[in-house]
Protein backbone atom coordinates (compact mmCIF):
# COMPACT_ATOMS: atom_id res chain seq x y z
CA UNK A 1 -26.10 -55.87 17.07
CA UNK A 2 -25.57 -55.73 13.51
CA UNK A 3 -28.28 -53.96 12.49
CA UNK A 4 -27.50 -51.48 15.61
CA UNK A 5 -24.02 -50.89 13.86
CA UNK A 6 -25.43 -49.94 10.19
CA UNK A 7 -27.72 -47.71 11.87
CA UNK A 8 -24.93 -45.74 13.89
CA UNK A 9 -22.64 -46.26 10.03
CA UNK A 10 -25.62 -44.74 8.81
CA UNK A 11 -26.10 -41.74 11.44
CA UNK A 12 -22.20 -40.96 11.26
CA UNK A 13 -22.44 -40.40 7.26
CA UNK A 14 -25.20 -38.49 7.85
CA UNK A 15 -23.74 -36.19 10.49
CA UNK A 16 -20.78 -35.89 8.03
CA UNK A 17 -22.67 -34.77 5.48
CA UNK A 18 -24.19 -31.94 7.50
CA UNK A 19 -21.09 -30.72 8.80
CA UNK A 20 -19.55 -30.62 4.93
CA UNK A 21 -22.44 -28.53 4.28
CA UNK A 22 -22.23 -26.61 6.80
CA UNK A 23 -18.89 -26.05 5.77
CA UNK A 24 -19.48 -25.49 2.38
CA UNK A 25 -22.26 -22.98 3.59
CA UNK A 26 -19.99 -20.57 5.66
CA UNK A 27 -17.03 -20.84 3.18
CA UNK A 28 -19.37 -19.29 0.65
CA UNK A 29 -20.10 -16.35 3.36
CA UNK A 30 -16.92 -15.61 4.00
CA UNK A 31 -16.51 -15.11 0.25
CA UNK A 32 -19.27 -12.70 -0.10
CA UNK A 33 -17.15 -9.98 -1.67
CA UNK A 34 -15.72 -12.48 -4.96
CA UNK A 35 -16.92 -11.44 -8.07
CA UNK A 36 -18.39 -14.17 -9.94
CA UNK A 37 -17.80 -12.48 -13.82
CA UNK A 38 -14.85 -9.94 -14.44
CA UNK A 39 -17.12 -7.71 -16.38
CA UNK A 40 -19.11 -7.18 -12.89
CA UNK A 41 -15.51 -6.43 -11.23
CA UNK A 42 -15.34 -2.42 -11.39
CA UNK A 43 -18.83 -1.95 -10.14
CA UNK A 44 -18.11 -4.06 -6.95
CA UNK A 45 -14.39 -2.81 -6.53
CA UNK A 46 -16.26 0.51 -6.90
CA UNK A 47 -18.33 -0.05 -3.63
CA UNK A 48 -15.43 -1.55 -1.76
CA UNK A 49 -13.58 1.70 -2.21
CA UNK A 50 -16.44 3.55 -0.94
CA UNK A 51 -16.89 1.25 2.29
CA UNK A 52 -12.84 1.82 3.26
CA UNK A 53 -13.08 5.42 2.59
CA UNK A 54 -16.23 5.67 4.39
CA UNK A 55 -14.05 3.70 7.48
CA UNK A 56 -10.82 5.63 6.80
CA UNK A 57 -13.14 8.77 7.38
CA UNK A 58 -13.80 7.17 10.89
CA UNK A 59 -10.40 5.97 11.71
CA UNK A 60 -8.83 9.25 11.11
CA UNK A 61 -7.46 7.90 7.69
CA UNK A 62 -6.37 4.08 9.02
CA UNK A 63 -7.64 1.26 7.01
CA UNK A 64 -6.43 -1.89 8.75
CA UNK A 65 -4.35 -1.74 11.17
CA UNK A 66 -1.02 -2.00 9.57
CA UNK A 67 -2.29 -0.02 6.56
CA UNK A 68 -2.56 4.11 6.74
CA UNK A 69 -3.65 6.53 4.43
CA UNK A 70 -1.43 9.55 4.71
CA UNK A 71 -3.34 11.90 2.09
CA UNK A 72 -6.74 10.79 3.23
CA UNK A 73 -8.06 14.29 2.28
CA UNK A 74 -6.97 14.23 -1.16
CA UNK A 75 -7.38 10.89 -2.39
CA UNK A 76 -11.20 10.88 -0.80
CA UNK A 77 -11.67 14.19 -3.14
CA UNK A 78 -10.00 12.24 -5.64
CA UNK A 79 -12.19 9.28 -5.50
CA UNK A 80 -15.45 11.48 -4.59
CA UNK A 81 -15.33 13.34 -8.53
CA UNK A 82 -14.43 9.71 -9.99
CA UNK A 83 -17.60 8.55 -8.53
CA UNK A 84 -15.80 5.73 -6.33
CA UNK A 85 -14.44 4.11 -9.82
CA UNK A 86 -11.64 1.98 -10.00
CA UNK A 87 -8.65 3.44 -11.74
CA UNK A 88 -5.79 0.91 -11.78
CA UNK A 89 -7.24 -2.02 -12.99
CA UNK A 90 -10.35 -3.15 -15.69
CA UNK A 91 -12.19 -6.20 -14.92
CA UNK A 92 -9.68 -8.02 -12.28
CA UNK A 93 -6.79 -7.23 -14.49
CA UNK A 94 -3.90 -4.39 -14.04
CA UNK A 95 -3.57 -1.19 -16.26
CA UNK A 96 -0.39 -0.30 -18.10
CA UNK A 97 -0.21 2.56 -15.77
CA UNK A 98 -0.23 0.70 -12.37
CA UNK A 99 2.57 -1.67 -13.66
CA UNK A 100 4.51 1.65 -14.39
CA UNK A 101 3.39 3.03 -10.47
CA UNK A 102 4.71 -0.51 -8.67
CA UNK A 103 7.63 -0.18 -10.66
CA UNK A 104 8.28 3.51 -9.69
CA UNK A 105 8.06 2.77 -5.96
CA UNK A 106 9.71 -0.10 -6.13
CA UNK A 107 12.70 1.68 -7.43
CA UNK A 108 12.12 4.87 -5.42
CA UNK A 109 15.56 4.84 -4.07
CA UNK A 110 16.39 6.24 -7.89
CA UNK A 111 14.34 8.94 -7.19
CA UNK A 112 15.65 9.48 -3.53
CA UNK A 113 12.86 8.50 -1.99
CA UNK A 114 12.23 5.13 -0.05
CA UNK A 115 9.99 2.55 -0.93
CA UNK A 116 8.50 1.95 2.14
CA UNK A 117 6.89 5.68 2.33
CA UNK A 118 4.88 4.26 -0.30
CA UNK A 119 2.45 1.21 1.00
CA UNK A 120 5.49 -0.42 -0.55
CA UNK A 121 5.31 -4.14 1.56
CA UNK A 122 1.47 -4.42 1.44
CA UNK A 123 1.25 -3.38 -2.32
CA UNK A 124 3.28 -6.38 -2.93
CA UNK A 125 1.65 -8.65 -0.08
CA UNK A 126 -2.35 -7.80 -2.26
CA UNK A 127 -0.53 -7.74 -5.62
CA UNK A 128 0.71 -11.30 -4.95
CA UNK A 129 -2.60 -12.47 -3.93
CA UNK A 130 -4.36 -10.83 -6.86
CA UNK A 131 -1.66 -12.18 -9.63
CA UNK A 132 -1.24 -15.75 -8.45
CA UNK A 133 -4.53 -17.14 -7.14
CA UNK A 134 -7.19 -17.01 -9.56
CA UNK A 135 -10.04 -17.22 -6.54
CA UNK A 136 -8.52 -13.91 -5.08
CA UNK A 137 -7.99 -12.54 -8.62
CA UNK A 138 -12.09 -11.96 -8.21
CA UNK A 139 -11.90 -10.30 -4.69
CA UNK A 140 -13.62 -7.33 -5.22
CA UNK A 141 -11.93 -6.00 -1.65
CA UNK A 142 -8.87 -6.57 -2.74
CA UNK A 143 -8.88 -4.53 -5.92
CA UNK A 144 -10.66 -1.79 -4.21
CA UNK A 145 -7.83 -1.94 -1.46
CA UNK A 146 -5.03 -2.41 -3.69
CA UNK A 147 -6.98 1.06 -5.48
CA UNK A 148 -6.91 3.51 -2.52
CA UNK A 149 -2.86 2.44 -1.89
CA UNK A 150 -1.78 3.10 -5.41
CA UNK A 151 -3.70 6.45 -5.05
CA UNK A 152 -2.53 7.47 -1.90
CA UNK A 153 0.99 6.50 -2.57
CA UNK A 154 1.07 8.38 -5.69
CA UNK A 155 -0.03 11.45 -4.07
CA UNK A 156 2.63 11.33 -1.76
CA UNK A 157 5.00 10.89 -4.05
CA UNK A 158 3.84 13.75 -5.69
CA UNK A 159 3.93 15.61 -2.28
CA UNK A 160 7.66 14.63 -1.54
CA UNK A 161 9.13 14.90 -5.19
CA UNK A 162 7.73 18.84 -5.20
CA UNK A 163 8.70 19.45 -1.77
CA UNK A 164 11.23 16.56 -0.76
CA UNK A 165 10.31 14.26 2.30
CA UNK A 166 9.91 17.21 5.07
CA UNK A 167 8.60 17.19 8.36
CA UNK A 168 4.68 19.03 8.61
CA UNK A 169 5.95 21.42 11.37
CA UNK A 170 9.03 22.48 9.34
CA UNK A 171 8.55 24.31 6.67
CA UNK A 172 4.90 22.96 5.37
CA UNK A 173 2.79 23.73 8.40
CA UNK A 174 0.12 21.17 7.24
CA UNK A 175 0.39 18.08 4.61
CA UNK A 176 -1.58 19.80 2.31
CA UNK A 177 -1.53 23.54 3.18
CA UNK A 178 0.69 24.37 0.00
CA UNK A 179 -0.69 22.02 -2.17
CA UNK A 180 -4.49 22.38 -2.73
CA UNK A 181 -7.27 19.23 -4.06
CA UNK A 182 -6.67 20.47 -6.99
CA UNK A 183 -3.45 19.88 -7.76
CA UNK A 184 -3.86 16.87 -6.85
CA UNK A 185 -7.05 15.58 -8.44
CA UNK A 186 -5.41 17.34 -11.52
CA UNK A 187 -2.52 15.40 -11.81
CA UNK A 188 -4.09 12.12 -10.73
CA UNK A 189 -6.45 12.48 -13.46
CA UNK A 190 -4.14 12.94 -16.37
CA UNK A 191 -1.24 10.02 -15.38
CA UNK A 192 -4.07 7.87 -15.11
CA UNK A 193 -6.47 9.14 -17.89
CA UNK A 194 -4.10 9.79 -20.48
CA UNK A 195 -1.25 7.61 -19.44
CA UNK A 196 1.56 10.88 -18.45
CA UNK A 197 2.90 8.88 -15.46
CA UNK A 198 6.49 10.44 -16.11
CA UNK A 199 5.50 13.48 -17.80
CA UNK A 200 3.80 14.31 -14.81
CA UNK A 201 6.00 13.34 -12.25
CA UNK A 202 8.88 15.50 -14.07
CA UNK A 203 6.29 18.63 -14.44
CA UNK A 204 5.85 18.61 -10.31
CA UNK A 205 9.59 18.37 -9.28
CA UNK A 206 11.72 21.70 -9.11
CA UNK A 207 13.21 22.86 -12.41
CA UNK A 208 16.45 24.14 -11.33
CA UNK A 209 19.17 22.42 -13.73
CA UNK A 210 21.53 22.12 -10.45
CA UNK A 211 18.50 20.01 -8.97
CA UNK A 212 18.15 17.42 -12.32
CA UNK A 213 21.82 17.45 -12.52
CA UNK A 214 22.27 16.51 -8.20
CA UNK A 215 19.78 13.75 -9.51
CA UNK A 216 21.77 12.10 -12.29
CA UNK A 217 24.26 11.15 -9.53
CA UNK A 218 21.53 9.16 -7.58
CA UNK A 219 21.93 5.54 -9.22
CA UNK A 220 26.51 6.01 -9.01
CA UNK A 221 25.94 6.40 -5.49
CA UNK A 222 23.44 3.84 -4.62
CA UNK A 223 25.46 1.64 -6.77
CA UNK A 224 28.51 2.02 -4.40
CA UNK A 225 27.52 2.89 -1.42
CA UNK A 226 27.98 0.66 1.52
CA UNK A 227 24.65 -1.18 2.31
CA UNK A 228 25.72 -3.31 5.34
CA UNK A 229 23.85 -3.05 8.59
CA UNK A 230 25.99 -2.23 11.73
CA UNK A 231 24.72 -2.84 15.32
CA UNK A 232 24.94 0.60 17.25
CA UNK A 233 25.75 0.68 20.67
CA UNK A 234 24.67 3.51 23.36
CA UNK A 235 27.54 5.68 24.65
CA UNK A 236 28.28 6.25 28.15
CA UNK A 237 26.00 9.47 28.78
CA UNK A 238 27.74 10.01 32.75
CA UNK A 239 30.88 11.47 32.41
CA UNK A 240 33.47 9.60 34.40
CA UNK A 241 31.05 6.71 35.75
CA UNK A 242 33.20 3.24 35.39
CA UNK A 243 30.05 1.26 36.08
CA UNK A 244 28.77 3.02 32.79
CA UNK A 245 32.08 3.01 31.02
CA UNK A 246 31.95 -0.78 32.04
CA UNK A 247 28.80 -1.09 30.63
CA UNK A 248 29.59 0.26 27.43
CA UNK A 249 32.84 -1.72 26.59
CA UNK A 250 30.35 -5.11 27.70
CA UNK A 251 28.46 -3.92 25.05
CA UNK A 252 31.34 -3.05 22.36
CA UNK A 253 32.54 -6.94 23.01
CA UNK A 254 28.76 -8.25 22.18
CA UNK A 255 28.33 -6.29 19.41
């Protein structure tokens, strides 16, 4: 009986470690795409940005599913010339000029624009992950994603600072009918190559001094305007109906 009980101690361990293995064996799999050395970082980043363009190409510019490109065209022209390279970051760490893009969009509303246009909540979501785990800071998927959003969003904001945020069918009868690859690839290449984030951003805006001197009034009214949310509550739509006129004043008394 004893010696039946070692043997099933014995079996158990065994079986244990097995399973740990095993374990040990698929969490290495699943990590496929961490970079072991920084120095090997841009090279793999590189290929990651070539795999979700490739996929965006298929998904009529959709990455995940909560993530969009909305200047597909552009930023895969973009990418195409730079041979697929990395542009906001060196070997798993940030450039000066990405820290001066996250802090443009998150302060869009100074610019009267909206940071959410702008990948804005899943820039911050992969930044996070990249700056405060060190096993994610060597996911080459990450950086490549984190890549094609700072691209894209840029473009965009290039797109709605020369134009303003405007509807396709209104007066720009595509996205990028007025404003060619490029103009685009142009500008992208000299805020990132030779560091003229502002310059650039200034050059593409309208130069009319009524325009600059609308904007100067941008951070006194966000500064006192009233920010509170309000619950809004239908209208009766059926003239002289009291069961919709009831309906309404139920709702006035909720709200």
């Amino acid at each position: 009986m004893y010696y039946n009980a070692k043997l099933w101690i014995l079996a158990a361990c065994t079986f244990g470690l097995i399973l740990c293995s095993c374990n040990n064996s698929t969490k290495k799999t699943n990590n496929k795409d961490v970079v072991a050395d920084p120095e090997d970082m841009d090279e793999s980043a590189g290929e990651k940005i070539e795999t979700i363009l490739l996929l965006a190409d298929k998904n009529n510019g959709k990455i995940e599913d909560s993530i969009q490109l909305m200047a597909y065209k552009p930023v895969n022209d973009f990418y195409n010339q730079n041979k697929f390279a990395p542009v906001w970051s060196k070997e798993a760490k940030w450039s000066l000029v990405a820290d001066s893009l996250f802090d443009f969009i998150k302060n869009a509303q100074l610019y009267g624009l909206f940071s959410q246009d702008y990948h804005f909540n899943n820039l911050v979501s992969v930044k996070n992950k990249l700056d405060k785990d060190s096993l994610l800071q060597m996911d080459a998927s990450l950086w490549g994603k984190a890549d094609i959003m700072l691209t894209d969003a840029l473009v965009k904001i290039m797109k709605d600072l020369k134009y303003g945020r405007l509807q396709k069918d209104s007066i720009i009868l595509s996205k990028d009918s007025l404003l060619g690859k490029d103009f685009y690839v142009k500008n992208l290449k000299e805020i990132i190559e030779e560091n003229q984030f502002t310059a650039v951003l200034n050059s593409v805006q309208p130069q009319h001094t009524a325009y600059w001197e609308l904007k100067k009034g941008i951070k006194g009214f966000l500064d006192s305007m009233d920010t509170r949310k309000y619950t809004y509550i239908s209208y009766p739509y059926k003239k002289n109906n009291k069961q919709d006129s009831i309906r309404f004043i139920t709702s006035l008394q909720k709200g």
